[in-house]
Each structure stands twice: as C-alpha cells, then as structure tokens.
PDB file of N, CA and C in Angstrom:
ATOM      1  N   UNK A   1       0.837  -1.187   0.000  1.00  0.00           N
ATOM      2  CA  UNK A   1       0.000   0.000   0.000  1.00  0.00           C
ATOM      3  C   UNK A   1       0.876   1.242   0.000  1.00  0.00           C
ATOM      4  N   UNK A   2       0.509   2.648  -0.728  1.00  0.00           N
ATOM      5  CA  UNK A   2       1.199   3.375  -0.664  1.00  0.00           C
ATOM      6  C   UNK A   2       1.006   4.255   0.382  1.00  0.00           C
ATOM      7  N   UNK A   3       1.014   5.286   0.828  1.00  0.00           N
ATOM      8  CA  UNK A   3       1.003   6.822   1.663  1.00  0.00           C
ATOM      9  C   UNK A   3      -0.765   6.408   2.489  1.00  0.00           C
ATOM     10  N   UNK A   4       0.057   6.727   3.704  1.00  0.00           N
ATOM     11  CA  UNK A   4      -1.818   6.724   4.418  1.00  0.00           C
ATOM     12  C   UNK A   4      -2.241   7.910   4.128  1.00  0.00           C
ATOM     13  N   UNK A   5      -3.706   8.040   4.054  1.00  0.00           N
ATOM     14  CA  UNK A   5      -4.226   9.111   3.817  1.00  0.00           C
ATOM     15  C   UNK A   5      -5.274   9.432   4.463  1.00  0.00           C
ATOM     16  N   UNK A   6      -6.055  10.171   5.292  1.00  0.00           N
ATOM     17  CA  UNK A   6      -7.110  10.249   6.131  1.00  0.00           C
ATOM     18  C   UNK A   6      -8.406  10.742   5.760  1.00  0.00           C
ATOM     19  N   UNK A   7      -9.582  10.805   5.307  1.00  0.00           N
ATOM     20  CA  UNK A   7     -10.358  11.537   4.898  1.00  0.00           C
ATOM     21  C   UNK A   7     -11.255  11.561   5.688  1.00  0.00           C
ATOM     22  N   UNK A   8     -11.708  13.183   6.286  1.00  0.00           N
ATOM     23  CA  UNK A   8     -12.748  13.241   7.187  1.00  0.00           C
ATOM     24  C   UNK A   8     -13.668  13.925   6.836  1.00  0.00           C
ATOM     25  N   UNK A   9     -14.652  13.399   6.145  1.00  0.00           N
ATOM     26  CA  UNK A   9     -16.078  13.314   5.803  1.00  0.00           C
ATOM     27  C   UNK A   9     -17.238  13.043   6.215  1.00  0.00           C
ATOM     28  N   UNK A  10     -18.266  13.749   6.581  1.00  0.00           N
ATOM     29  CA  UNK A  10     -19.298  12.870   7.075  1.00  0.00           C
ATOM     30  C   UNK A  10     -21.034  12.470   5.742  1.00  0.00           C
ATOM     31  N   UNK A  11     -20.194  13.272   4.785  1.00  0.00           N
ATOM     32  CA  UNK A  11     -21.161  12.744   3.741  1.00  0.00           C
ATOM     33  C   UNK A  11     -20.913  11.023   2.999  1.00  0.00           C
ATOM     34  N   UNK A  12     -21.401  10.574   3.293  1.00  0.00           N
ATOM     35  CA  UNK A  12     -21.168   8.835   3.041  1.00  0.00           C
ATOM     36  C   UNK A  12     -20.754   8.986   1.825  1.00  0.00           C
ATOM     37  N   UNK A  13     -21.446   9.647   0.723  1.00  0.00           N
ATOM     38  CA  UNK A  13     -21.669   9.013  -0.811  1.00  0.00           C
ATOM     39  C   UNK A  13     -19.722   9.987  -1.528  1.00  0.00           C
ATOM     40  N   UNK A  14     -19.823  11.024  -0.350  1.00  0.00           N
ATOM     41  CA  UNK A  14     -18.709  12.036  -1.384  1.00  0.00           C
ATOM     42  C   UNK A  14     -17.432  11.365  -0.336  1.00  0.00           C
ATOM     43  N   UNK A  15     -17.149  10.698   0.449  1.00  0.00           N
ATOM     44  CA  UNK A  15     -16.420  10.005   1.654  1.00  0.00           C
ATOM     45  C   UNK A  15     -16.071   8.956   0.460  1.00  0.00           C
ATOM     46  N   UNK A  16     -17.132   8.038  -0.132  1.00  0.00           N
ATOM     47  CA  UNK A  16     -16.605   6.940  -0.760  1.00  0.00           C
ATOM     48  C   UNK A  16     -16.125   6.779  -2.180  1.00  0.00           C
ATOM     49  N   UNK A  17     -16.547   8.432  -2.819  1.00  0.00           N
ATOM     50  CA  UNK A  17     -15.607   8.727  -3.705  1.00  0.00           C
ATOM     51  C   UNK A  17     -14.189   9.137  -3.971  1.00  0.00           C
ATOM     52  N   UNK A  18     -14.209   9.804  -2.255  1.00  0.00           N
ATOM     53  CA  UNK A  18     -13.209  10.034  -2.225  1.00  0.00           C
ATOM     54  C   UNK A  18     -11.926   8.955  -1.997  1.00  0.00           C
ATOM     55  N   UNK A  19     -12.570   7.729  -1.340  1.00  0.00           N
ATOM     56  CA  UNK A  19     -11.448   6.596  -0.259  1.00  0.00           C
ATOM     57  C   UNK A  19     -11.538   6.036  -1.990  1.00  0.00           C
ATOM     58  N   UNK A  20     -12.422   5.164  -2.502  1.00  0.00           N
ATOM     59  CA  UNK A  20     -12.100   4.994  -4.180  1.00  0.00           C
ATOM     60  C   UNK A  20     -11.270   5.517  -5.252  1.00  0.00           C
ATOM     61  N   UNK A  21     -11.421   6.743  -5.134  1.00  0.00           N
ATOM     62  CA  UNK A  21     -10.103   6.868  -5.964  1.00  0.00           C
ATOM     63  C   UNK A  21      -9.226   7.302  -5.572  1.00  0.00           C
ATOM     64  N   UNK A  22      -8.819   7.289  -4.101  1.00  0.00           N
ATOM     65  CA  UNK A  22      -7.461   7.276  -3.794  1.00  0.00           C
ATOM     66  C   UNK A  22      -7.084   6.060  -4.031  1.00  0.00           C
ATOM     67  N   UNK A  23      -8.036   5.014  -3.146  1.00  0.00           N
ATOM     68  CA  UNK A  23      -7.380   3.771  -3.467  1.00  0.00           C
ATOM     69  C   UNK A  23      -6.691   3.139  -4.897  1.00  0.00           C
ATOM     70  N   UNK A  24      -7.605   3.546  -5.791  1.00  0.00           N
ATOM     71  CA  UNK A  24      -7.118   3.456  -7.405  1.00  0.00           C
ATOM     72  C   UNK A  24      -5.793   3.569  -7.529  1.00  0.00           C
ATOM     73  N   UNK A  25      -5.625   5.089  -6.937  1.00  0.00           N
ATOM     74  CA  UNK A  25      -4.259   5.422  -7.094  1.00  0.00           C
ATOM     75  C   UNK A  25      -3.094   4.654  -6.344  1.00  0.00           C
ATOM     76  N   UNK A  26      -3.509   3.999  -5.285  1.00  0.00           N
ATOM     77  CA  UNK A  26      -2.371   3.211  -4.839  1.00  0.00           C
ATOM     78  C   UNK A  26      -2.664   3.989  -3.008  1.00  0.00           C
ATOM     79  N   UNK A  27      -3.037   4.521  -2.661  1.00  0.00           N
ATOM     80  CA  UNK A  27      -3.185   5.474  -1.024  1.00  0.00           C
ATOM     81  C   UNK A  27      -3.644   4.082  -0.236  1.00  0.00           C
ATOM     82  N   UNK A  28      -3.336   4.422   0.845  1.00  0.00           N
ATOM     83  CA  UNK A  28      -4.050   3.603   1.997  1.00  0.00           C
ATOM     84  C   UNK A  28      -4.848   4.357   2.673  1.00  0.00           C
ATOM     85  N   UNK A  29      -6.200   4.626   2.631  1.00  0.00           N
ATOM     86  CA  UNK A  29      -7.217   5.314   2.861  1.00  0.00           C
ATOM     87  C   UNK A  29      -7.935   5.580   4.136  1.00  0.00           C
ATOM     88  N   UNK A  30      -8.109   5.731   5.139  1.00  0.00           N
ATOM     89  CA  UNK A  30      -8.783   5.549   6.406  1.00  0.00           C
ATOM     90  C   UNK A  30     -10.080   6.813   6.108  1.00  0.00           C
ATOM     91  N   UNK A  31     -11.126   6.638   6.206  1.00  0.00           N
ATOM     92  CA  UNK A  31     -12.606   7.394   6.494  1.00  0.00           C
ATOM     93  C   UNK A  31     -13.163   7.589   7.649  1.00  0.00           C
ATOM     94  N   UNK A  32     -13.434   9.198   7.952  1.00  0.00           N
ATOM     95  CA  UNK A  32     -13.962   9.292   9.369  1.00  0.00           C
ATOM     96  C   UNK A  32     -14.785  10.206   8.974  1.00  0.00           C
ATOM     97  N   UNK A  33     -15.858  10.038   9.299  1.00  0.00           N
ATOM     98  CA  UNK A  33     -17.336  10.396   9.000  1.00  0.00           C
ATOM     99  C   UNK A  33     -17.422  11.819  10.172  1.00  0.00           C
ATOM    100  N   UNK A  34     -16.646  11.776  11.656  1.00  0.00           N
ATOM    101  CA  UNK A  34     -16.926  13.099  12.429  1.00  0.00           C
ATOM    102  C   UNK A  34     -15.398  13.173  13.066  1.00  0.00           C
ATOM    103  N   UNK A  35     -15.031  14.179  13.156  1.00  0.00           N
ATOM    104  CA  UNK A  35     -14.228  14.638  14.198  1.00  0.00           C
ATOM    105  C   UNK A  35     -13.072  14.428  15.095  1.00  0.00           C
ATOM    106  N   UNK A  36     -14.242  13.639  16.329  1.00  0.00           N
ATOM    107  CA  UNK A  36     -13.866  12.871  17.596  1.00  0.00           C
ATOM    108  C   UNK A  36     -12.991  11.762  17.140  1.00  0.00           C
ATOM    109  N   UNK A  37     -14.371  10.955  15.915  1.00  0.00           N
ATOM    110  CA  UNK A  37     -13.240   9.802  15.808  1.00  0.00           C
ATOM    111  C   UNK A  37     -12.519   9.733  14.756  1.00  0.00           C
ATOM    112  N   UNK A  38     -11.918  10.758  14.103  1.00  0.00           N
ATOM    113  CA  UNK A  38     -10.875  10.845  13.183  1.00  0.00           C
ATOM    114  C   UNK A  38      -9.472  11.107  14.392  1.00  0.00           C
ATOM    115  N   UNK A  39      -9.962  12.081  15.512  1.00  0.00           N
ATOM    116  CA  UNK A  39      -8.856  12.707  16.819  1.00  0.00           C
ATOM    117  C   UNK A  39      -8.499  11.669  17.489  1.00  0.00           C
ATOM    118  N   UNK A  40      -9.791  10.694  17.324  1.00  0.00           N
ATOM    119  CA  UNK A  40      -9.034   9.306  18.416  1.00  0.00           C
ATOM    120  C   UNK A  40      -7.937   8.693  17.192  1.00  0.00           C
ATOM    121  N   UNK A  41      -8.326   8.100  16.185  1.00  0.00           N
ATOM    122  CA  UNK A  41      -7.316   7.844  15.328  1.00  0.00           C
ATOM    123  C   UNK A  41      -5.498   8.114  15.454  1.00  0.00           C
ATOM    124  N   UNK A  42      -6.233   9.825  14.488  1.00  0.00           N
ATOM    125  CA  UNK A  42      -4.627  10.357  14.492  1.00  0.00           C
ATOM    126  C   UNK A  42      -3.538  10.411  15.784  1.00  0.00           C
ATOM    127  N   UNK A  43      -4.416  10.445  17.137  1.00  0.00           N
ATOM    128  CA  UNK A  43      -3.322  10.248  18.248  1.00  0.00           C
ATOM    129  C   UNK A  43      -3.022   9.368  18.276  1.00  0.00           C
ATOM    130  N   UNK A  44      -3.113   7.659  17.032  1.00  0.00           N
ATOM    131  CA  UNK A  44      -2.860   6.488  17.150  1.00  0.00           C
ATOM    132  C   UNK A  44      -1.621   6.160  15.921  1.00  0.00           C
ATOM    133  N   UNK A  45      -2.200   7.028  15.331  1.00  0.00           N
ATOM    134  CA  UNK A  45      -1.114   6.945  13.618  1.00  0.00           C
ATOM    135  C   UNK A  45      -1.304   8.136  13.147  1.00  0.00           C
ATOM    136  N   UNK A  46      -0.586   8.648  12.683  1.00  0.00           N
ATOM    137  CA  UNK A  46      -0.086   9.677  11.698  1.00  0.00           C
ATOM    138  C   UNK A  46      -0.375   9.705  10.406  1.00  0.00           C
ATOM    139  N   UNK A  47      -1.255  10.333   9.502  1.00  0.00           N
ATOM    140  CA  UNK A  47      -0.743  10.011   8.210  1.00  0.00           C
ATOM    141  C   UNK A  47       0.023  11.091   7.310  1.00  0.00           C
ATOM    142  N   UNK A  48       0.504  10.798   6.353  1.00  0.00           N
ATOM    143  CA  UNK A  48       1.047  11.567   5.226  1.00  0.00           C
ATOM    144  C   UNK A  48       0.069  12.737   4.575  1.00  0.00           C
ATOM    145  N   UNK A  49      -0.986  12.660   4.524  1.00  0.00           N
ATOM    146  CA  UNK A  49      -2.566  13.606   4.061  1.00  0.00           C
ATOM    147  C   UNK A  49      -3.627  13.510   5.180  1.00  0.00           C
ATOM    148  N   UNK A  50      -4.143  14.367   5.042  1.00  0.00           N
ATOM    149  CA  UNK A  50      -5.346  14.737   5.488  1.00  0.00           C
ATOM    150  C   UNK A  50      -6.217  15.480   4.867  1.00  0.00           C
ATOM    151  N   UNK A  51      -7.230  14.543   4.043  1.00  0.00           N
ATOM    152  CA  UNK A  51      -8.833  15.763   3.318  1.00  0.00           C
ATOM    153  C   UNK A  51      -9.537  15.947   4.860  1.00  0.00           C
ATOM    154  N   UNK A  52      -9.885  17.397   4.725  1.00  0.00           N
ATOM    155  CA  UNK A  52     -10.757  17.457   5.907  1.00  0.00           C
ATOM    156  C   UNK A  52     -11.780  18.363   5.210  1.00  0.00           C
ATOM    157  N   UNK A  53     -13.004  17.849   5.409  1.00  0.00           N
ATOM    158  CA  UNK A  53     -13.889  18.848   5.575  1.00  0.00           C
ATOM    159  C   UNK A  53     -14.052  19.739   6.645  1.00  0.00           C
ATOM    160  N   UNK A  54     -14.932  20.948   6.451  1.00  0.00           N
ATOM    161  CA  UNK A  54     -15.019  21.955   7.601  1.00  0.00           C
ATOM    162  C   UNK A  54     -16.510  21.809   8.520  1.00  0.00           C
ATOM    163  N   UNK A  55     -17.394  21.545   7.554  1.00  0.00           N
ATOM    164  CA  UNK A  55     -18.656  21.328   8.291  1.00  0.00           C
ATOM    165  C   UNK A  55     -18.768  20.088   8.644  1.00  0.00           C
ATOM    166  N   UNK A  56     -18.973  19.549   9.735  1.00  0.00           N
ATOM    167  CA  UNK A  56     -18.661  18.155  10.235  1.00  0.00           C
ATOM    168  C   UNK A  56     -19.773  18.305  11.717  1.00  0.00           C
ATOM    169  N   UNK A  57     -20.301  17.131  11.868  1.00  0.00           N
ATOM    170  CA  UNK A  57     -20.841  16.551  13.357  1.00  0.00           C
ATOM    171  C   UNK A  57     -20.226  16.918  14.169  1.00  0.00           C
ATOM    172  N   UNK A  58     -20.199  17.515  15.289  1.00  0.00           N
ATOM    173  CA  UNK A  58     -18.998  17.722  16.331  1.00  0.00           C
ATOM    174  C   UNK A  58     -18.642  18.711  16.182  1.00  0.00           C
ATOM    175  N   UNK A  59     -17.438  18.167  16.163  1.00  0.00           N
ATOM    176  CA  UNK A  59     -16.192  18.923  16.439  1.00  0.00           C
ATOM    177  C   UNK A  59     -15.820  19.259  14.730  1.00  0.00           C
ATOM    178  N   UNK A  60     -15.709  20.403  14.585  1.00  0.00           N
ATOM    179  CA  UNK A  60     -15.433  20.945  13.281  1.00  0.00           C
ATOM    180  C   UNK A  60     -14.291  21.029  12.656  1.00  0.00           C
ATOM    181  N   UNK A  61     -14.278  20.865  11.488  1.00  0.00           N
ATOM    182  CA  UNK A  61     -12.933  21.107  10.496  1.00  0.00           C
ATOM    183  C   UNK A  61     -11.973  22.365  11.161  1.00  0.00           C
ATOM    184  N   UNK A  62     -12.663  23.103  11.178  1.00  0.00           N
ATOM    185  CA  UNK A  62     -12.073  24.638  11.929  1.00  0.00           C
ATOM    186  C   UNK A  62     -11.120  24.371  13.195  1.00  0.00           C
ATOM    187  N   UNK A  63     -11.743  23.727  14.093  1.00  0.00           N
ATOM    188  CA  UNK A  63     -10.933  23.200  15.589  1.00  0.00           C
ATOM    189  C   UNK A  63     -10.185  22.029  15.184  1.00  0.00           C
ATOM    190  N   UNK A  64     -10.702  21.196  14.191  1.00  0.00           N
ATOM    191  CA  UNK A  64      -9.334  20.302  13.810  1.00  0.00           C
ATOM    192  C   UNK A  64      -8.317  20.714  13.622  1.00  0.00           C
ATOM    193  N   UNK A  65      -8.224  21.669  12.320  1.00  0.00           N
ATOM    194  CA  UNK A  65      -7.257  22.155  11.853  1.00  0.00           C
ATOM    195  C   UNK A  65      -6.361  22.837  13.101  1.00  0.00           C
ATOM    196  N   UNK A  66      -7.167  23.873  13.042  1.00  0.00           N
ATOM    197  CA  UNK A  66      -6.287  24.472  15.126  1.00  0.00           C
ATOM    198  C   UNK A  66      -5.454  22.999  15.415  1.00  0.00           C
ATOM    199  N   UNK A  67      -6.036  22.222  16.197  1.00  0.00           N
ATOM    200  CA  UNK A  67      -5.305  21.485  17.151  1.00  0.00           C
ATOM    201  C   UNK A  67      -4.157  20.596  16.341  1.00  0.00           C
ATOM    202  N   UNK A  68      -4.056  20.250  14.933  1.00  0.00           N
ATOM    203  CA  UNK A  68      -2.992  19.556  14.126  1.00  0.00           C
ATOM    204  C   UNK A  68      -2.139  20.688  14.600  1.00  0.00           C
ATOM    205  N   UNK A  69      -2.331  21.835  13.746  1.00  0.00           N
ATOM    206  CA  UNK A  69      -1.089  22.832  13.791  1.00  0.00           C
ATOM    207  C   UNK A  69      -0.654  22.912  15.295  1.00  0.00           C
ATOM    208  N   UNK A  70      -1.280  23.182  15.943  1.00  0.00           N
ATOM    209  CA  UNK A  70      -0.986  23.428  17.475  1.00  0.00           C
ATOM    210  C   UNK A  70       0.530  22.987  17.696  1.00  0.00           C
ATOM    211  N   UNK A  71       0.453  21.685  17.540  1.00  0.00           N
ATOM    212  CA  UNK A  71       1.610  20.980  17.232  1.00  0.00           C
ATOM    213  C   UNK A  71       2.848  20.778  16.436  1.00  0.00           C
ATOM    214  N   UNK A  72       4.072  21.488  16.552  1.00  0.00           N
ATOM    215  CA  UNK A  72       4.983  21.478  15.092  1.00  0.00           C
ATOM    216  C   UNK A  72       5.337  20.288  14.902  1.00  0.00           C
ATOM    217  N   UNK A  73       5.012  19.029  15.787  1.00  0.00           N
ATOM    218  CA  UNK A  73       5.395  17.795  14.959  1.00  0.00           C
ATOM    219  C   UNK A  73       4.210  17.343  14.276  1.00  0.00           C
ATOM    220  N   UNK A  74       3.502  18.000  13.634  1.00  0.00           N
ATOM    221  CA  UNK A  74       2.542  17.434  12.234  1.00  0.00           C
ATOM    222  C   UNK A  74       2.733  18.713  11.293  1.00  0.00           C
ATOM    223  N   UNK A  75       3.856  19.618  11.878  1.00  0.00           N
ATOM    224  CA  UNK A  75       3.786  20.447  10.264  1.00  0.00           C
ATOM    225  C   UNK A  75       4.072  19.712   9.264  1.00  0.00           C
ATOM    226  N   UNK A  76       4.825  18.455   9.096  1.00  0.00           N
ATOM    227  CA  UNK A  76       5.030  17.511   8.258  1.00  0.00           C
ATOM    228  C   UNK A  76       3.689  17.131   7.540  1.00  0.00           C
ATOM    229  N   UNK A  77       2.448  17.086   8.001  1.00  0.00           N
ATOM    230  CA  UNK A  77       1.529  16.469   7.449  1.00  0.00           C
ATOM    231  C   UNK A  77       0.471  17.429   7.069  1.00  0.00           C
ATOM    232  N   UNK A  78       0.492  16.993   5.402  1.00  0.00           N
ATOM    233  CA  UNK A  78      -0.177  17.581   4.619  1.00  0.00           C
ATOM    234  C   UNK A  78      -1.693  18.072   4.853  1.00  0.00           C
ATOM    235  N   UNK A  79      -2.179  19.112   5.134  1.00  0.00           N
ATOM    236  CA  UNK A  79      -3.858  18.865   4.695  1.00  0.00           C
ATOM    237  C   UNK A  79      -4.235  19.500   3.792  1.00  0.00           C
ATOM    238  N   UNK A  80      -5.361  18.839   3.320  1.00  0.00           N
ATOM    239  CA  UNK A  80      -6.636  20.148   2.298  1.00  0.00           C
ATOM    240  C   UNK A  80      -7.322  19.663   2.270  1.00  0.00           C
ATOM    241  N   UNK A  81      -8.044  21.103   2.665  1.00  0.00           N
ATOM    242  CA  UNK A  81      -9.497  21.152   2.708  1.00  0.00           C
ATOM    243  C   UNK A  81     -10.329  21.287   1.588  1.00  0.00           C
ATOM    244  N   UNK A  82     -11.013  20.104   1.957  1.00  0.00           N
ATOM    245  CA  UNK A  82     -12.073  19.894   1.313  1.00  0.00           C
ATOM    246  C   UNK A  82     -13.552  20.383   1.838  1.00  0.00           C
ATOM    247  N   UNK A  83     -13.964  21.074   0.831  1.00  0.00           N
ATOM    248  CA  UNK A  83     -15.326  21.942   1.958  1.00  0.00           C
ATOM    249  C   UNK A  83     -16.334  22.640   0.470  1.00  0.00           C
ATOM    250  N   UNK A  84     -17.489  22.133   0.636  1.00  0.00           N
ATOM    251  CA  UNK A  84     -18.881  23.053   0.471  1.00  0.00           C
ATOM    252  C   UNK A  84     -18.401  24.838   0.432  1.00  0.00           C
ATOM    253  N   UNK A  85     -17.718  24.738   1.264  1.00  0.00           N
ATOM    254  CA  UNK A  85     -18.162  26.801   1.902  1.00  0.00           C
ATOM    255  C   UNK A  85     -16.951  27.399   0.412  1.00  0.00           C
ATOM    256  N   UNK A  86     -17.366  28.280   0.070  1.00  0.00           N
ATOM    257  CA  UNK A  86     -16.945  28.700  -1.232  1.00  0.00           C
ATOM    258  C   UNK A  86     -16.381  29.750  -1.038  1.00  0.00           C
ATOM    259  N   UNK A  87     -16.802  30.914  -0.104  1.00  0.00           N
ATOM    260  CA  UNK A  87     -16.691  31.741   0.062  1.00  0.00           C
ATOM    261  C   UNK A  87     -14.874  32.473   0.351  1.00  0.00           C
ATOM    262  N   UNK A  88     -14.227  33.401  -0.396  1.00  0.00           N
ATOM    263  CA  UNK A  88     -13.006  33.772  -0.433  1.00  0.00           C
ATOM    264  C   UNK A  88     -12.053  33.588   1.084  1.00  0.00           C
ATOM    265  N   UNK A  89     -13.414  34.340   1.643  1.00  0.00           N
ATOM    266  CA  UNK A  89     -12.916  34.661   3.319  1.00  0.00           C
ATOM    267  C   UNK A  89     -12.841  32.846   3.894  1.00  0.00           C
ATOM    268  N   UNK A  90     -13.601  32.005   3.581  1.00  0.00           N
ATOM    269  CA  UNK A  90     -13.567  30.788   3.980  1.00  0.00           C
ATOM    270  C   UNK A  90     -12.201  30.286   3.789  1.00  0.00           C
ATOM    271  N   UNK A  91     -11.490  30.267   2.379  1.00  0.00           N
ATOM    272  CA  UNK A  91     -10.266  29.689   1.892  1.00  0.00           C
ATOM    273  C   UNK A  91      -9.519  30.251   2.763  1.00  0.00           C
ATOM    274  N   UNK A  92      -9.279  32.021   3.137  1.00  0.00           N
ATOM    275  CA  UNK A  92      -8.304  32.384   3.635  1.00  0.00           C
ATOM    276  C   UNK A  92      -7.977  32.328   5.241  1.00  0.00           C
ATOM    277  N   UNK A  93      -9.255  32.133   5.660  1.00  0.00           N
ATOM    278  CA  UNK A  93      -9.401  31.140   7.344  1.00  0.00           C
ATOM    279  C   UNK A  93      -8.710  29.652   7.421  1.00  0.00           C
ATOM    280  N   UNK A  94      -8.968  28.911   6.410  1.00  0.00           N
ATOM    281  CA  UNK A  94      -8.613  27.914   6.461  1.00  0.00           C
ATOM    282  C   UNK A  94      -6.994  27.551   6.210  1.00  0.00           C
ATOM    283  N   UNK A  95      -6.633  28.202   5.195  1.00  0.00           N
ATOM    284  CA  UNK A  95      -5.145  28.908   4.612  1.00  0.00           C
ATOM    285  C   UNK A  95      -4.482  29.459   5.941  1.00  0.00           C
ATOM    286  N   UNK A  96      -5.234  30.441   6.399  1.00  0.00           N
ATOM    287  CA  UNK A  96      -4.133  30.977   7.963  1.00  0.00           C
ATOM    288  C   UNK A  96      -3.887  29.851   8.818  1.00  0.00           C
ATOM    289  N   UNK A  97      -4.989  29.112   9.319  1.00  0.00           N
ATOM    290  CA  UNK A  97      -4.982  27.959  10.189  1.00  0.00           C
ATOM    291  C   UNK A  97      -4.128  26.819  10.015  1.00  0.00           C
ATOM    292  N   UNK A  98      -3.207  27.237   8.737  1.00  0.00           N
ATOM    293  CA  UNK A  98      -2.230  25.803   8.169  1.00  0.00           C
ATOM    294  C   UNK A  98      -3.047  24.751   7.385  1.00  0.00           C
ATOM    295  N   UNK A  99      -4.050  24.737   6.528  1.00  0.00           N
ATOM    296  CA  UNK A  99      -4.393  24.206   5.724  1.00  0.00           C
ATOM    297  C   UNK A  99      -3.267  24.784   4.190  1.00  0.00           C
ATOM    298  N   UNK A 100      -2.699  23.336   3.608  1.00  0.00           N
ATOM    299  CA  UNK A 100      -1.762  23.870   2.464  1.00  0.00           C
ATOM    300  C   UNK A 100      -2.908  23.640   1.511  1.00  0.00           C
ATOM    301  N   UNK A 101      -4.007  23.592   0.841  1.00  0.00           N
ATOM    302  CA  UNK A 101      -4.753  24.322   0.051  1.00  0.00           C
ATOM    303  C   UNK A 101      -5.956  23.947   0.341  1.00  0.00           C
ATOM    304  N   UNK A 102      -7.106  24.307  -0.225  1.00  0.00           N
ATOM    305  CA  UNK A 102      -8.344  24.510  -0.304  1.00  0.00           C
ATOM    306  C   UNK A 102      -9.087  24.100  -1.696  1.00  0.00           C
ATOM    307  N   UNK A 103     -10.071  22.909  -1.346  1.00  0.00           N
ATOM    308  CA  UNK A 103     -10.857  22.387  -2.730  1.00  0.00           C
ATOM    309  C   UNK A 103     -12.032  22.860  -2.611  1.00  0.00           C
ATOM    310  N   UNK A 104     -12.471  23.141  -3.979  1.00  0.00           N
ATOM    311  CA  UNK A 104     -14.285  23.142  -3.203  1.00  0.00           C
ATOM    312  C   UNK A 104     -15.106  22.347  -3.903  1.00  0.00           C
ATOM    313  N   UNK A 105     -15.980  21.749  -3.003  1.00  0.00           N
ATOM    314  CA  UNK A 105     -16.835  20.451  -3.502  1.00  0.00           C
ATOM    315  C   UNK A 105     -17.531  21.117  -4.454  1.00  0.00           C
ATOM    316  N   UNK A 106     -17.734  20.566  -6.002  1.00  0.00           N
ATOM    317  CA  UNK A 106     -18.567  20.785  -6.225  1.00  0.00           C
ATOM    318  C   UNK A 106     -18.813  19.458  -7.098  1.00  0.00           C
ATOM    319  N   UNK A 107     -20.240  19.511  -7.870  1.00  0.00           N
ATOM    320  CA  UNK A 107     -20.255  18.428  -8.840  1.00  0.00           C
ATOM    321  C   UNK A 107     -19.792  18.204  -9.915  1.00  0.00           C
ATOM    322  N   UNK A 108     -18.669  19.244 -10.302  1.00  0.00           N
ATOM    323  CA  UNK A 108     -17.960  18.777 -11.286  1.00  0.00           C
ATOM    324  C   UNK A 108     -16.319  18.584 -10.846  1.00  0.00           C
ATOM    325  N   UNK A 109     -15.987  18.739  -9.712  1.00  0.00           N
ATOM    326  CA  UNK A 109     -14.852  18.858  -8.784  1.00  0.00           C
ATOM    327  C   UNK A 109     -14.735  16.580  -8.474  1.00  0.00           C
ATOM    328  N   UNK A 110     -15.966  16.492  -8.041  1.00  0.00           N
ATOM    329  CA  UNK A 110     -16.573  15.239  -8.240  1.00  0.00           C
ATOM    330  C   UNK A 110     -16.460  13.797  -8.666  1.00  0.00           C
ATOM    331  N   UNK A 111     -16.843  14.343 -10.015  1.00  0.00           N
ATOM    332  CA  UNK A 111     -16.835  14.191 -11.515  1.00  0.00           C
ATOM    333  C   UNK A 111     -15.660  13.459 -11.879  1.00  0.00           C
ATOM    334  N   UNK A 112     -14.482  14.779 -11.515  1.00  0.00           N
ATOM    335  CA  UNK A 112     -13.149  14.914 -11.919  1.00  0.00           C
ATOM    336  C   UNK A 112     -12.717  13.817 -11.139  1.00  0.00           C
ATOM    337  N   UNK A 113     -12.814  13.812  -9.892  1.00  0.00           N
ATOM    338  CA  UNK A 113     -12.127  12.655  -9.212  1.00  0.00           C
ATOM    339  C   UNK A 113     -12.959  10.737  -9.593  1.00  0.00           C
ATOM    340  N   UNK A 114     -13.982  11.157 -10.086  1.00  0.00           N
ATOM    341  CA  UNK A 114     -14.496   9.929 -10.328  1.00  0.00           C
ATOM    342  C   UNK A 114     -14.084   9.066 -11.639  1.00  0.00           C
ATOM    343  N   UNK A 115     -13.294  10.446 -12.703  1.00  0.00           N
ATOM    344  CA  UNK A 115     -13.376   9.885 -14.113  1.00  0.00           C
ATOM    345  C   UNK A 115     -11.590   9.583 -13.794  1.00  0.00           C
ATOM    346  N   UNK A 116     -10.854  10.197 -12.743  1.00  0.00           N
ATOM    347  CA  UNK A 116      -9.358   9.821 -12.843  1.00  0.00           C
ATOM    348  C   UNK A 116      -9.352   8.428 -12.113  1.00  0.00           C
ATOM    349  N   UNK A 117     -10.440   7.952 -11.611  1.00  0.00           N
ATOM    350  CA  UNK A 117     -10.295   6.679 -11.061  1.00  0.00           C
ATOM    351  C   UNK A 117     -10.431   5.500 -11.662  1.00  0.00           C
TER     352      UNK A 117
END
C-alpha cells in the first residue's frame, strides 16, 4: 500500500468517492465520517494527508485544523481542505490555520475525481 491518507467526511456518498479513488491510485485510505473519531485515530497513527472537511458533526474542520497545527510535529503532514463553503474569506481562514490548500466540492470537482479513477 502506498502513503496513508485520512479523509474526514461525514457525507457517506462524497467520503466513498473520495477513499475509491485514492485507493485506485495506490493510497491507503482511512474514512472518518466526524471529528472525535478521526482525533481518536490520528493520536494512534499519523498520516502523510489529510482531506478534511469543515462542516462536520462535532467537532469541526475549523478546531481540527487548530489542534494539528498546534503541534509542530505534524507540520510535516499535509492537509486540504475539502469543503462546500466557497466563500473567499472561507479559503483564507482555512489557509491561515495551516491548511496547504483549499478544494471546493462541487459536482464537477466530483466528476473529476471519479473519471481519474
């Protein structure tokens, strides 16, 4: 398996597009639908990526992000956000907080990941 990769999603259908075509690509995929239990995880393993969404059950993309960075031993580990919220000011919240880029869901964003798989 190649690079772990974490995806924290709580939309089932855009979660299993996403763990699919990573897997395609060769990733070792882990899916966490909220928060809490993506936080119990990562204090267990580390991975190389992190998709995070921002709107989430719980505990939010927003306070995730905070508490990775918090830490300079995960500046090593990649995230982007993956998020609905479109809005300029959204990217550049997420961007200050140590997110290294910003996707935005849409249905042709989707699409794209479904037809490279």
């Amino acid at each position: 398996m190649g690079s772990l990769v974490y995806s924290v999603e709580d939309d089932e259908n855009i979660a299993t597009i996403i763990r699919l075509t990573l897997i395609k690509q060769g990733f070792d995929v882990k899916t966490f639908g909220d928060g809490e239990s993506f936080l119990a995880a990562f204090e267990k393993k580390k991975p190389a990526l992190i998709l995070l969404d921002m709107m989430l059950p719980g505990i939010q993309g927003k306070e995730i992000l905070q508490l990775i960075r918090q830490d300079k031993s995960n500046d090593s580990i990649h995230i982007i956000v993956v998020s609905a919220k479109s809005l300029t000011s959204d990217k550049v919240i997420a961007l200050d907080l140590g997110a290294d880029d910003y996707i935005i869901k849409t249905l042709r964003t989707l699409r794209n990941w479904v037809s490279r798989g």
